[in-house]
Protein backbone atom coordinates (compact mmCIF):
# COMPACT_ATOMS: atom_id res chain seq x y z
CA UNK A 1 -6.40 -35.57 -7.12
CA UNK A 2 -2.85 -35.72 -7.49
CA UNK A 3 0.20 -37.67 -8.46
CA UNK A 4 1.99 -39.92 -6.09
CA UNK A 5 5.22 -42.10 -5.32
CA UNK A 6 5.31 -45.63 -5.75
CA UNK A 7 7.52 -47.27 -3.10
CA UNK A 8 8.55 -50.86 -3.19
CA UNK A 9 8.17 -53.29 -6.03
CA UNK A 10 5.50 -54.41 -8.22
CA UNK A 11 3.88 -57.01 -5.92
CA UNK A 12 4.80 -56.24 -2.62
CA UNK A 13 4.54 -51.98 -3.26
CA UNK A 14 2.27 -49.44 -2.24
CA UNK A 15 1.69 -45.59 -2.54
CA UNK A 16 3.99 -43.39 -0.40
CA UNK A 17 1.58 -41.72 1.31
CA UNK A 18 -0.54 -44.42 1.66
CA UNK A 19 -3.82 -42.61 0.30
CA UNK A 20 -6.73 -44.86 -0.75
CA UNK A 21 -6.26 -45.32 -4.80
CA UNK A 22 -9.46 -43.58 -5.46
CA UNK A 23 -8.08 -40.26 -4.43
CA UNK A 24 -4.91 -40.75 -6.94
CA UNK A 25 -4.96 -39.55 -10.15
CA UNK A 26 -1.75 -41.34 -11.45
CA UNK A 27 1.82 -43.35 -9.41
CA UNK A 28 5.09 -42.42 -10.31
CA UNK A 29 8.31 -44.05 -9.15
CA UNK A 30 9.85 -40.60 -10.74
CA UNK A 31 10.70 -37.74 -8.32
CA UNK A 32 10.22 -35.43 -10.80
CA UNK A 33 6.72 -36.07 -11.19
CA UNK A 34 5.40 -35.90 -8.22
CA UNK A 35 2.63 -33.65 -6.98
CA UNK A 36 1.44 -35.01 -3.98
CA UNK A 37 2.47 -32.59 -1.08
CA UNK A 38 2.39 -35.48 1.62
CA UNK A 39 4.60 -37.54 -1.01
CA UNK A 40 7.35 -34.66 -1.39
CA UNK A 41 7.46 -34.01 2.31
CA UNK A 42 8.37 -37.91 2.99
CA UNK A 43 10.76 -37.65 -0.13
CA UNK A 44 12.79 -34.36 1.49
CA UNK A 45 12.70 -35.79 4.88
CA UNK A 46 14.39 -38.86 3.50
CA UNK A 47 16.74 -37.91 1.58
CA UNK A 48 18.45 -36.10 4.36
CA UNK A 49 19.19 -37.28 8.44
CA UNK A 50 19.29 -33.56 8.98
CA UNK A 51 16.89 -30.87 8.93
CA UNK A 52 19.04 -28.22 6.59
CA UNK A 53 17.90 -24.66 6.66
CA UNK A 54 18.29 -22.74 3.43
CA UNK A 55 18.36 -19.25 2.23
CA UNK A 56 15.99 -17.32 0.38
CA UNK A 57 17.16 -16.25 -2.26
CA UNK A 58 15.73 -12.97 -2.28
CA UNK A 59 17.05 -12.53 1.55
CA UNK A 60 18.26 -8.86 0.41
CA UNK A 61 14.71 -7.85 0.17
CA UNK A 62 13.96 -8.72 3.90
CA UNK A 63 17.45 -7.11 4.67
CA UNK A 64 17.29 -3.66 7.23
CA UNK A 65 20.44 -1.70 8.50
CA UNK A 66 19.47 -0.93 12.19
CA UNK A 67 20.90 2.48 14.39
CA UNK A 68 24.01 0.21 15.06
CA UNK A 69 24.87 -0.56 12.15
CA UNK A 70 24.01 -4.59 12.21
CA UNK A 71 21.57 -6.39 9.66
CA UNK A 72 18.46 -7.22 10.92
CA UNK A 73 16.24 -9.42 8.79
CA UNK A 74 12.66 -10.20 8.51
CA UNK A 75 11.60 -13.60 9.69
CA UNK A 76 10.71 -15.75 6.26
CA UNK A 77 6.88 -16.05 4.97
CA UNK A 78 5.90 -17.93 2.00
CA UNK A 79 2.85 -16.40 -0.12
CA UNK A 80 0.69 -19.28 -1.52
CA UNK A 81 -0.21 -19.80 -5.69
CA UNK A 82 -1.49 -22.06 -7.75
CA UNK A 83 1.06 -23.66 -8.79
CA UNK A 84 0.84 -27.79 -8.41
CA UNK A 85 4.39 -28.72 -6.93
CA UNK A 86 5.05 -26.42 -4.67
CA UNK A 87 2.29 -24.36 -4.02
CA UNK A 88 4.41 -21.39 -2.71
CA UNK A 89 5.70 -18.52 -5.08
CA UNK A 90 8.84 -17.10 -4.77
CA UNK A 91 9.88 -20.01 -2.58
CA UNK A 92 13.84 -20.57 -4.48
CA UNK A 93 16.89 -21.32 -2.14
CA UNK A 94 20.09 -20.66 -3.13
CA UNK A 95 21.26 -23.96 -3.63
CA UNK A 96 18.48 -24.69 -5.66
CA UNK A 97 18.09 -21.37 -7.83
CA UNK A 98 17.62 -23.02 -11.21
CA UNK A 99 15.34 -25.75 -10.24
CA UNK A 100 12.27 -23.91 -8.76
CA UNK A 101 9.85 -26.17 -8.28
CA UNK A 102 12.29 -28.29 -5.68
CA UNK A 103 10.24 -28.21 -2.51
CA UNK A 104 11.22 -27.23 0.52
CA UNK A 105 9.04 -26.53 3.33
CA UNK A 106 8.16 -23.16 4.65
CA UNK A 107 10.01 -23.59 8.26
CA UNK A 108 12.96 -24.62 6.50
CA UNK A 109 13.92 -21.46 4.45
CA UNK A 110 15.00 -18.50 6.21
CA UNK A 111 16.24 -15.16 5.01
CA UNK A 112 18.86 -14.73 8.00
CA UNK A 113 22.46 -16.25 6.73
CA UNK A 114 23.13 -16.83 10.34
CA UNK A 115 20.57 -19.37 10.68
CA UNK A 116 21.72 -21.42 7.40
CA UNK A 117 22.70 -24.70 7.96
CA UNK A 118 22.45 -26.19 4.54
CA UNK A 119 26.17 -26.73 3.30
CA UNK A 120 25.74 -25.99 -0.60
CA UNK A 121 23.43 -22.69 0.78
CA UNK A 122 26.89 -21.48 2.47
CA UNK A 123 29.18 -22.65 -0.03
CA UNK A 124 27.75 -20.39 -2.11
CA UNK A 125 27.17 -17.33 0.59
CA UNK A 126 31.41 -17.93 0.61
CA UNK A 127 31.95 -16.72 -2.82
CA UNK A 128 33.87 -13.67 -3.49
CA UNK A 129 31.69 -12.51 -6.07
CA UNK A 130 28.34 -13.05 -3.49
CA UNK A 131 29.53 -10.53 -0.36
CA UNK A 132 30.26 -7.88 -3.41
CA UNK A 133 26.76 -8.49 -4.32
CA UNK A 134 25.62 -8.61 -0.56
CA UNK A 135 27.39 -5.61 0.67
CA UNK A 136 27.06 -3.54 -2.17
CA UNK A 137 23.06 -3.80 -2.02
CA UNK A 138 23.62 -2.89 1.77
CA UNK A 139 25.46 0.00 1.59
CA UNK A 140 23.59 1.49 -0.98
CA UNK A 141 20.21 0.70 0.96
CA UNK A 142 22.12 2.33 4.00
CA UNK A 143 22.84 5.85 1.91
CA UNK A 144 26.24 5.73 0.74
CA UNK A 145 27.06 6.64 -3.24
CA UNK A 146 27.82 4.54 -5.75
CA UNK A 147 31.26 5.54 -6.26
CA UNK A 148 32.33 5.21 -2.51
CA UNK A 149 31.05 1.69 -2.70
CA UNK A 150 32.57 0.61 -5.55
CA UNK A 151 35.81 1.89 -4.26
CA UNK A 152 35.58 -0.22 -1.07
CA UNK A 153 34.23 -3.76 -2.15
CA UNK A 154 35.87 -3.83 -5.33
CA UNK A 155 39.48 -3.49 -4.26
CA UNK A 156 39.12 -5.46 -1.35
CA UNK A 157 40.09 -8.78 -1.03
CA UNK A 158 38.13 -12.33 0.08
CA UNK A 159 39.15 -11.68 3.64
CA UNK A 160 38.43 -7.76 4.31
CA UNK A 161 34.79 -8.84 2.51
CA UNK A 162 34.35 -11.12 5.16
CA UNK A 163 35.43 -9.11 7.77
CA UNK A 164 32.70 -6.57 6.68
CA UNK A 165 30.00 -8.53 5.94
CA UNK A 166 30.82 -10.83 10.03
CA UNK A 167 31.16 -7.07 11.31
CA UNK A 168 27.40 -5.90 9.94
CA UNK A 169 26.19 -9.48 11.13
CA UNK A 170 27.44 -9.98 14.16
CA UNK A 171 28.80 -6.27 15.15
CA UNK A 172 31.56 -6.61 17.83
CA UNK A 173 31.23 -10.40 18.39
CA UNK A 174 33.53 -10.62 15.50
């Protein structure tokens, strides 16, 4: 049983979903509401032409310095719970930090910020304060101490961060 959208008006309406009303608990014209996992995928798909790809936000987790020095990262997989909305734990995207329970399906979350195409996902990978964050938790996963880290990110500017970060990405491509 579940909670679905109404779409339409009063008289000439209908569920989202189109499930036979027996198998509804309650109808909802509000977003918020709604529990329905066919419902929420129709919702997302519509409110977008594009299919946007967003980042994890725990993508440092699934983060690995190879021999060459580039960032390799482990392909995104969503562990299931109970929860009713989503149904997937740990499933926040950048974008979206604050509002967990925003779905967004499983093939459309990656923790590779290569692969992001959502705009407000690499709006925020752009901010000064984010490749600090990014390439400080590298470096120190990769061996170096504290001290020598702080000395290089913190006295470098917006573009020598980028230039690191591209370089550990994409390597000589750059």
């Amino acid at each position: 049983m579940s909670v679905c959208k109404w779409k339409g008006t009063k008289r000439n309406g209908g569920i989202l979903c189109e499930k036979p009303i027996t198998e509804v608990v309650s109808v909802t014209t509000d977003d918020s509401v709604i529990t329905c996992k066919e419902c929420l995928l129709l919702i997302t798909s519509k409110k977008t032409t594009a299919r946007q790809t967003h980042l994890n936000t725990d993508f440092l987790s699934f983060a690995n310095l190879g021999e060459d020095g580039l960032l390799n990262f482990e392909k995104y997989k969503a562990i299931r719970d109970n929860r009713n909305k989503t149904g997937f734990k740990d499933s926040h995207i950048v974008c979206r930090s604050e509002s967990p329970n925003y779905f967004v399906p499983e093939n459309r979350i990656t923790n590779d910020p290569k692969e992001v195409s959502c705009l407000h996902c690499l709006k925020m990978w752009g901010r000064k304060d984010t490749k600090k964050f990014v390439l400080t938790g590298v470096l120190l996963e990769a061996g170096l101490p504290m001290k020598q880290i702080k000395q290089k990110v913190n006295h470098a500017s917006n573009a020598e961060l980028e230039r690191m970060l591209n370089k550990m990405l994409y390597g000589d491509k750059v």
